[in-house]
PDB file of N, CA and C in Angstrom:
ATOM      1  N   UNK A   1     -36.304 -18.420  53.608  1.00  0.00           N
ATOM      2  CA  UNK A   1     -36.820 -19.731  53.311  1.00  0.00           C
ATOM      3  C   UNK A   1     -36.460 -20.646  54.478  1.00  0.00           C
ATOM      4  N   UNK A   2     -37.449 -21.646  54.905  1.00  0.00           N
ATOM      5  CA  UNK A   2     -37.112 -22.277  55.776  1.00  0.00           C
ATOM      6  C   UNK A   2     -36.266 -23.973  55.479  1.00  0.00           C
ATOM      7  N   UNK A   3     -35.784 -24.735  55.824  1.00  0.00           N
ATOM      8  CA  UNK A   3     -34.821 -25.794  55.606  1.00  0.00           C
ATOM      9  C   UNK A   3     -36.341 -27.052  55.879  1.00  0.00           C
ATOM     10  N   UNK A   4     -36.330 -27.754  55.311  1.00  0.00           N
ATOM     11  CA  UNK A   4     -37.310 -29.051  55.532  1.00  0.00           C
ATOM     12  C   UNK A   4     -36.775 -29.627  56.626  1.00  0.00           C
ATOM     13  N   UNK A   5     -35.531 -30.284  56.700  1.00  0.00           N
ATOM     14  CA  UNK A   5     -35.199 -31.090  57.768  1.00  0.00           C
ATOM     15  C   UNK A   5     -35.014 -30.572  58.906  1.00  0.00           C
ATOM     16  N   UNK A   6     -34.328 -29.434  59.218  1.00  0.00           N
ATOM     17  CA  UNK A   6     -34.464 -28.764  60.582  1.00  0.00           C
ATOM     18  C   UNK A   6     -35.000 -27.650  60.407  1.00  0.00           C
ATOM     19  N   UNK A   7     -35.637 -26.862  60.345  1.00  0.00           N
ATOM     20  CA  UNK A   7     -37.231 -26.081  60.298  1.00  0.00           C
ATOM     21  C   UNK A   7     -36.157 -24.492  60.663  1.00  0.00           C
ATOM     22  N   UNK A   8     -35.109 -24.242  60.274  1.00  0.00           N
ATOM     23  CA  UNK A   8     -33.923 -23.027  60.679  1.00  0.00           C
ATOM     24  C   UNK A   8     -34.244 -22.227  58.993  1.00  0.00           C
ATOM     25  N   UNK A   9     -34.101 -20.967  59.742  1.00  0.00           N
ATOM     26  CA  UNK A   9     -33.883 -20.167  58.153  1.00  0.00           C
ATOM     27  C   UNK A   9     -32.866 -20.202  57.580  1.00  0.00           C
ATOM     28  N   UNK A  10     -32.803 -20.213  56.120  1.00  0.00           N
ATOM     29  CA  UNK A  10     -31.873 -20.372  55.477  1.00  0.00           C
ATOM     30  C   UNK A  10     -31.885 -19.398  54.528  1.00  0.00           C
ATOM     31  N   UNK A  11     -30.439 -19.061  53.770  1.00  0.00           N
ATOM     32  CA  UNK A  11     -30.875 -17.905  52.515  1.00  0.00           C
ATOM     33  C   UNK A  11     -30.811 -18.621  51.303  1.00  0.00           C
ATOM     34  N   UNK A  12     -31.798 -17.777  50.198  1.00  0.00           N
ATOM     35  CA  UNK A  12     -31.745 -18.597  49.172  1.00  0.00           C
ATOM     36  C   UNK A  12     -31.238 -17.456  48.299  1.00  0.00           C
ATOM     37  N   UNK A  13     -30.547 -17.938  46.974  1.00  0.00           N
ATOM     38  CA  UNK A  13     -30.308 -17.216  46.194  1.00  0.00           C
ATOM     39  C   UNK A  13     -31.107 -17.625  44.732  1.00  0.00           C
ATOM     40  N   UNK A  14     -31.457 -15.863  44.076  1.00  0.00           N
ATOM     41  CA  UNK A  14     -32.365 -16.139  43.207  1.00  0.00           C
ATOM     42  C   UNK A  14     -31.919 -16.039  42.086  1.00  0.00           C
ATOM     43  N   UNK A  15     -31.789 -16.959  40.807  1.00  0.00           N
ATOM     44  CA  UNK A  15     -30.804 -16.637  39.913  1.00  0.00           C
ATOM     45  C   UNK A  15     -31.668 -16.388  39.008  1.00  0.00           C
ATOM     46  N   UNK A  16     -31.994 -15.329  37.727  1.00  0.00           N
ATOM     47  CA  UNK A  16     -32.995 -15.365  36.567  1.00  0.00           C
ATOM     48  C   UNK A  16     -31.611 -16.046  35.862  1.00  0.00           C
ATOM     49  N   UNK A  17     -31.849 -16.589  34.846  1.00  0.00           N
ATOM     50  CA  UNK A  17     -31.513 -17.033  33.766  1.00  0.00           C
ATOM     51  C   UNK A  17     -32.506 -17.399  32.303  1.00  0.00           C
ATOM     52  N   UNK A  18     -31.486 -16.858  30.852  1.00  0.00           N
ATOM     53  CA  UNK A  18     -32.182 -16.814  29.798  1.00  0.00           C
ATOM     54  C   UNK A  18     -31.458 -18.239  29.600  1.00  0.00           C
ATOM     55  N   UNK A  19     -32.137 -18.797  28.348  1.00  0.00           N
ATOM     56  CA  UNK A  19     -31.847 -20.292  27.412  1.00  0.00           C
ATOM     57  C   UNK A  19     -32.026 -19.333  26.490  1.00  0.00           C
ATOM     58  N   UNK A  20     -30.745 -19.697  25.759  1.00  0.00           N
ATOM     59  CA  UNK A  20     -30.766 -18.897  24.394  1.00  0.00           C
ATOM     60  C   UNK A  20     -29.984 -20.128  23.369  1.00  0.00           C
ATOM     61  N   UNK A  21     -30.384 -20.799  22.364  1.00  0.00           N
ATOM     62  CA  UNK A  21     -29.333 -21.599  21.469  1.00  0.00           C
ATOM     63  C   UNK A  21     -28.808 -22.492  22.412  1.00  0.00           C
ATOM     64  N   UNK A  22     -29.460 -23.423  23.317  1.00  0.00           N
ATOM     65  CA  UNK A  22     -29.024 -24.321  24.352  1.00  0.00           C
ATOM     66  C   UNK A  22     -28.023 -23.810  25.240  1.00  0.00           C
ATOM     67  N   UNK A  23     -27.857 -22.491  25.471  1.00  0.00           N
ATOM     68  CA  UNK A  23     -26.828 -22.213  26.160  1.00  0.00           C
ATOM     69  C   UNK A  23     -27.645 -21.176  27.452  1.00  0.00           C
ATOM     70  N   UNK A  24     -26.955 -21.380  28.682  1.00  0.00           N
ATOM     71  CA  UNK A  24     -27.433 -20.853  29.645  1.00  0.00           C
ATOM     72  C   UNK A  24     -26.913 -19.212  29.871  1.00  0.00           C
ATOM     73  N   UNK A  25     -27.492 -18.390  29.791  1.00  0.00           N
ATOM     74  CA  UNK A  25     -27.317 -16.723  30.143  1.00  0.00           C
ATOM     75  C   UNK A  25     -27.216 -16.234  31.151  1.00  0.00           C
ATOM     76  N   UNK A  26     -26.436 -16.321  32.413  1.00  0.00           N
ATOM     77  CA  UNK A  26     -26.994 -15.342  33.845  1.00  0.00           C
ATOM     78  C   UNK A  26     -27.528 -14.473  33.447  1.00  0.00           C
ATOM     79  N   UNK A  27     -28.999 -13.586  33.409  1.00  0.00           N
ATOM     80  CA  UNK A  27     -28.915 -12.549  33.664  1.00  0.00           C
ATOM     81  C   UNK A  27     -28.690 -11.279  34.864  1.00  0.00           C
ATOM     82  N   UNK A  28     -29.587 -12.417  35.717  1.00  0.00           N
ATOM     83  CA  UNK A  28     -29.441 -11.189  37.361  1.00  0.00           C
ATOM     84  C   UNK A  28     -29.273 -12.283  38.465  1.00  0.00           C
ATOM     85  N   UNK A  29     -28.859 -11.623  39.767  1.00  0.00           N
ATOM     86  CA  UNK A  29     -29.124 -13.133  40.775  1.00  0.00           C
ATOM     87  C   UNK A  29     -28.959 -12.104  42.151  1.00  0.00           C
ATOM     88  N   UNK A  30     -29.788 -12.150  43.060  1.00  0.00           N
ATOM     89  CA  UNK A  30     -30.060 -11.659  44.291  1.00  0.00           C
ATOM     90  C   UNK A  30     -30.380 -12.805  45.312  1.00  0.00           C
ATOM     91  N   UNK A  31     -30.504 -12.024  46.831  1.00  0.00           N
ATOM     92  CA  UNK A  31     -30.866 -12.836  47.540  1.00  0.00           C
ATOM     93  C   UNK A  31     -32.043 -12.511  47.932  1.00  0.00           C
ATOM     94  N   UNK A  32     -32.872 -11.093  47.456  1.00  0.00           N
ATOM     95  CA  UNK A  32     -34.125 -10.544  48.191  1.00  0.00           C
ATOM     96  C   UNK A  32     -35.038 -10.912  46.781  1.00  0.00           C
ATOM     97  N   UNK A  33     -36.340 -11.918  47.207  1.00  0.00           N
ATOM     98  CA  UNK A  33     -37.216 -12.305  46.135  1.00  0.00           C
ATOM     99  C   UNK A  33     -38.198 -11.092  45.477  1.00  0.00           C
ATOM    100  N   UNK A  34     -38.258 -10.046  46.485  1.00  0.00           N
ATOM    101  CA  UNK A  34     -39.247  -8.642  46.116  1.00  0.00           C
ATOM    102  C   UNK A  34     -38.384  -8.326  44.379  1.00  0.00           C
ATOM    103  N   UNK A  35     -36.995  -8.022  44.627  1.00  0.00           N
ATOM    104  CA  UNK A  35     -35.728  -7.448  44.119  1.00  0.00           C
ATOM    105  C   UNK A  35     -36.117  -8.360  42.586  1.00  0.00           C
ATOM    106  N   UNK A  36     -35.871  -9.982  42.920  1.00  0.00           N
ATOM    107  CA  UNK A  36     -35.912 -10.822  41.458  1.00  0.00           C
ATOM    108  C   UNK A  36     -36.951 -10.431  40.787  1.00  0.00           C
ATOM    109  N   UNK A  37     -38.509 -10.641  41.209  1.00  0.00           N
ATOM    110  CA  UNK A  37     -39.648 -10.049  40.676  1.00  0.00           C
ATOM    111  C   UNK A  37     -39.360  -8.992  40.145  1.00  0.00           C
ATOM    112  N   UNK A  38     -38.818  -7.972  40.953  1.00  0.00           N
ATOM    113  CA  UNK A  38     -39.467  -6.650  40.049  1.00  0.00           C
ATOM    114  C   UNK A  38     -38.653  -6.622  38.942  1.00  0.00           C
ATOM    115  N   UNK A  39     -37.397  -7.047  38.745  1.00  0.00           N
ATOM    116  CA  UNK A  39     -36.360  -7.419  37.569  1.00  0.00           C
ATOM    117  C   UNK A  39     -36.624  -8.107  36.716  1.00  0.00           C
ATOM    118  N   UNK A  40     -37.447  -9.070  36.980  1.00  0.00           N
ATOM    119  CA  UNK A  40     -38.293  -9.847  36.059  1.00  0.00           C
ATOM    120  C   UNK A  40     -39.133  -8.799  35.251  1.00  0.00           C
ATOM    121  N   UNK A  41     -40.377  -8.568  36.058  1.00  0.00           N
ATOM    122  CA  UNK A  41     -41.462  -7.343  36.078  1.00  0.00           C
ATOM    123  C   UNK A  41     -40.765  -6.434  34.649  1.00  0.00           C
ATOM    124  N   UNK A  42     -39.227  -5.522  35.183  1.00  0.00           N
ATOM    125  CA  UNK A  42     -38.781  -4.607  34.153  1.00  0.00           C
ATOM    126  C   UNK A  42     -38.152  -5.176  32.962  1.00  0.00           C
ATOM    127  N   UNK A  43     -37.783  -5.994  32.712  1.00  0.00           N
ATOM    128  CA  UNK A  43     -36.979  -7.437  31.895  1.00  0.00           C
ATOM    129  C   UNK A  43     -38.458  -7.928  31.006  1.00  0.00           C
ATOM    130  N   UNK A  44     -39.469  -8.568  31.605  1.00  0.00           N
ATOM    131  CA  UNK A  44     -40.406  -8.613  30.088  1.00  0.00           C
ATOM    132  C   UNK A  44     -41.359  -7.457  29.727  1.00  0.00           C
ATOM    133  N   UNK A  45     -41.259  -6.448  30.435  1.00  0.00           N
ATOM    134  CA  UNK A  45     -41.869  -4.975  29.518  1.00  0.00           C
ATOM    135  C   UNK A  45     -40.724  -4.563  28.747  1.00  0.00           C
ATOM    136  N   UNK A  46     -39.367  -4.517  28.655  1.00  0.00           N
ATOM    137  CA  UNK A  46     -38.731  -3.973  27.967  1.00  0.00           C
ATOM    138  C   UNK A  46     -38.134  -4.979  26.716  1.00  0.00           C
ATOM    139  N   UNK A  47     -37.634  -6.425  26.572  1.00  0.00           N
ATOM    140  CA  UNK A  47     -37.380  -7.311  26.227  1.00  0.00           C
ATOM    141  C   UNK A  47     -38.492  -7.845  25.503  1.00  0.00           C
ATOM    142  N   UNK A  48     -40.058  -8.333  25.899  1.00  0.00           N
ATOM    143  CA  UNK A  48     -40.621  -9.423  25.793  1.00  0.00           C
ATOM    144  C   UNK A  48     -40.594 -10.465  25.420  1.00  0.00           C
ATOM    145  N   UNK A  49     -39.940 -10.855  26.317  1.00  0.00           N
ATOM    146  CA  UNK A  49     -39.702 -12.373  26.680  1.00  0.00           C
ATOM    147  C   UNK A  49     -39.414 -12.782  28.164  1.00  0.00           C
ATOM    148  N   UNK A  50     -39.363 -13.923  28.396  1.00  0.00           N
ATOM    149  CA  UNK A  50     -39.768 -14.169  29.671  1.00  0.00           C
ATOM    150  C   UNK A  50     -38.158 -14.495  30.333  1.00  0.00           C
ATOM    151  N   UNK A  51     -37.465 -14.626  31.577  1.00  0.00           N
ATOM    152  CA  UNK A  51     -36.599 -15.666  31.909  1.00  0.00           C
ATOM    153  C   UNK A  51     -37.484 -16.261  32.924  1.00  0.00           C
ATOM    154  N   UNK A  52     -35.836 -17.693  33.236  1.00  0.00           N
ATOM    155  CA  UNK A  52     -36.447 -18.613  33.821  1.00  0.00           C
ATOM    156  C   UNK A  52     -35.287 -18.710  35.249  1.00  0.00           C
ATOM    157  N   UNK A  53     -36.476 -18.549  36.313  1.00  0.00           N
ATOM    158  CA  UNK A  53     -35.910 -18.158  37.933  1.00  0.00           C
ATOM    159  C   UNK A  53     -35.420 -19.753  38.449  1.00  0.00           C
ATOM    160  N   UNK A  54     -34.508 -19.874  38.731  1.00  0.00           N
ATOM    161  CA  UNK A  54     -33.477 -20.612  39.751  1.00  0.00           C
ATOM    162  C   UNK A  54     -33.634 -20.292  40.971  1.00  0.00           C
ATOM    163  N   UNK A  55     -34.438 -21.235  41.832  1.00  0.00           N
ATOM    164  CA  UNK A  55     -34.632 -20.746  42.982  1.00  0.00           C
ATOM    165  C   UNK A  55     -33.005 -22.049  44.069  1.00  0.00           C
ATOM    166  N   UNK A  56     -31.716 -21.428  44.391  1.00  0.00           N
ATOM    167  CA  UNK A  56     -30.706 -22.184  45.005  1.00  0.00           C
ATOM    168  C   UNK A  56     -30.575 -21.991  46.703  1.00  0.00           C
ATOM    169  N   UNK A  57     -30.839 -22.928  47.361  1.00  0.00           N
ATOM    170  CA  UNK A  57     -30.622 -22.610  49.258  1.00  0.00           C
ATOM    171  C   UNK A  57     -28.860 -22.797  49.165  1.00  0.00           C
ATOM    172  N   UNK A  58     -28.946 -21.800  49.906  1.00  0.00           N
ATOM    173  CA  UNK A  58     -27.617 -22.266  50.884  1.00  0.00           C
ATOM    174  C   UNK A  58     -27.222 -23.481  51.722  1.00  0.00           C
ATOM    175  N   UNK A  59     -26.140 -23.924  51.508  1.00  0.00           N
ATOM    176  CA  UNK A  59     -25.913 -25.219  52.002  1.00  0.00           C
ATOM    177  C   UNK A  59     -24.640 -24.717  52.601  1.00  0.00           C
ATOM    178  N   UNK A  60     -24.300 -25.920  54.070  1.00  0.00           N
ATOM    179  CA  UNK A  60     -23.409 -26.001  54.680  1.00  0.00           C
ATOM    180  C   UNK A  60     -22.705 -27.044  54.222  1.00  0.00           C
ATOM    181  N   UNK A  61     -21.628 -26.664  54.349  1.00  0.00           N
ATOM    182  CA  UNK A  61     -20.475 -28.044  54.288  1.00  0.00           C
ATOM    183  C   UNK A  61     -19.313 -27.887  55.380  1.00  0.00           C
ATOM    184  N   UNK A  62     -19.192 -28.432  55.623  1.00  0.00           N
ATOM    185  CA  UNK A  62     -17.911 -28.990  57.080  1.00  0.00           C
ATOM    186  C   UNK A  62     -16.809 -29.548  56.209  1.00  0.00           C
ATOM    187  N   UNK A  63     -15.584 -28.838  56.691  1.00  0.00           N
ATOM    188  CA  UNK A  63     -14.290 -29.387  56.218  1.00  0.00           C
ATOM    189  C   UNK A  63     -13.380 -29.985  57.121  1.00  0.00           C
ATOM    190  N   UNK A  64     -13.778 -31.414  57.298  1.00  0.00           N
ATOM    191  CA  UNK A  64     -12.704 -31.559  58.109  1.00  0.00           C
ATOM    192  C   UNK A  64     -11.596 -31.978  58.580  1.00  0.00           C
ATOM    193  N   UNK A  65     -10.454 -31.286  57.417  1.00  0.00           N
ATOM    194  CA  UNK A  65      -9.282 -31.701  57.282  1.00  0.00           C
ATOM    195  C   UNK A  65      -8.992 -29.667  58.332  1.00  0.00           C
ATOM    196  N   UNK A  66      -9.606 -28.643  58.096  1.00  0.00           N
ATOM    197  CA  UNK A  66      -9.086 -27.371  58.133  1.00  0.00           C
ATOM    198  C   UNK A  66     -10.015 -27.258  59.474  1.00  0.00           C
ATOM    199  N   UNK A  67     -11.159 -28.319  59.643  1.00  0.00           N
ATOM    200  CA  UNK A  67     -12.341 -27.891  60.928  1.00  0.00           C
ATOM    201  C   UNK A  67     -12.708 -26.410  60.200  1.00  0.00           C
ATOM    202  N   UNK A  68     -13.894 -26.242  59.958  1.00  0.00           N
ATOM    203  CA  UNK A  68     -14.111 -24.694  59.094  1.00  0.00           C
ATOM    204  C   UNK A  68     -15.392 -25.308  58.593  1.00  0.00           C
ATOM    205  N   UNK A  69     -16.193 -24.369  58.723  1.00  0.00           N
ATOM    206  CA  UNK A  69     -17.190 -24.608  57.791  1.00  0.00           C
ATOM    207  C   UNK A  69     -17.511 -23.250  56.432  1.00  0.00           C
ATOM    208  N   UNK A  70     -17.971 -23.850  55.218  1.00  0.00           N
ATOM    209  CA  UNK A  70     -18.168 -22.643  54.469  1.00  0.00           C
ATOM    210  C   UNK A  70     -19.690 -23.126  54.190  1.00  0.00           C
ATOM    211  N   UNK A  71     -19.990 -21.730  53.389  1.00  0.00           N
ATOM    212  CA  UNK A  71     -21.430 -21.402  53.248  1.00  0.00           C
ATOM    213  C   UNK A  71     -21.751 -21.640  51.710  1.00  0.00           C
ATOM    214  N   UNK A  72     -21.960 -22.286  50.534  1.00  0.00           N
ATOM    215  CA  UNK A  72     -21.854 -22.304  49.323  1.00  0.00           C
ATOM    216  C   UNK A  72     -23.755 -22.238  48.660  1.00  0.00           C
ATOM    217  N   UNK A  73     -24.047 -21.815  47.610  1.00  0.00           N
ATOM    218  CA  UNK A  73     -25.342 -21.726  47.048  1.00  0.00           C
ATOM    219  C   UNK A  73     -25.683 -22.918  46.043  1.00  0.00           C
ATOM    220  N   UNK A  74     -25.971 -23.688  46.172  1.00  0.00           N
ATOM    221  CA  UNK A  74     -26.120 -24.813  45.005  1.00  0.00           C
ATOM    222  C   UNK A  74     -27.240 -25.097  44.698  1.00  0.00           C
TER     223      UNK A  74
END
């Protein structure tokens, strides 16, 4: 996926998640979108029912009390 403001690739992570009784379910979470689909794909032939995909970029953050940067998914 590419970043809007500076046009650099970025990774995204793909989270399925069920809503079940107002409560949120991880079910699966990758970073390759082929991978989420087809999990989806095997998830409502076997289940029928649908989840609902979380599409999260990677974000940088700068620390600079340690100078370090980490990589976090939000």
């Amino acid at each position: 996926m590419k970043d809007i403001l500076t046009g650099e690739d970025i990774e995204t992570l793909y989270k399925m998640v069920q809503i079940k009784g107002g409560k949120r379910i991880d079910k699966f979470r990758t970073t390759d979108i082929k991978r989420a689909l087809r999990f989806h794909r095997w998830y409502v032939k076997r289940y029928r029912e649908g989840l609902l995909m979380e599409i999260l970029p990677q974000k940088k953050r700068y620390n600079w009390k340690e100078k370090s940067v980490d990589y976090t998914f939000e």
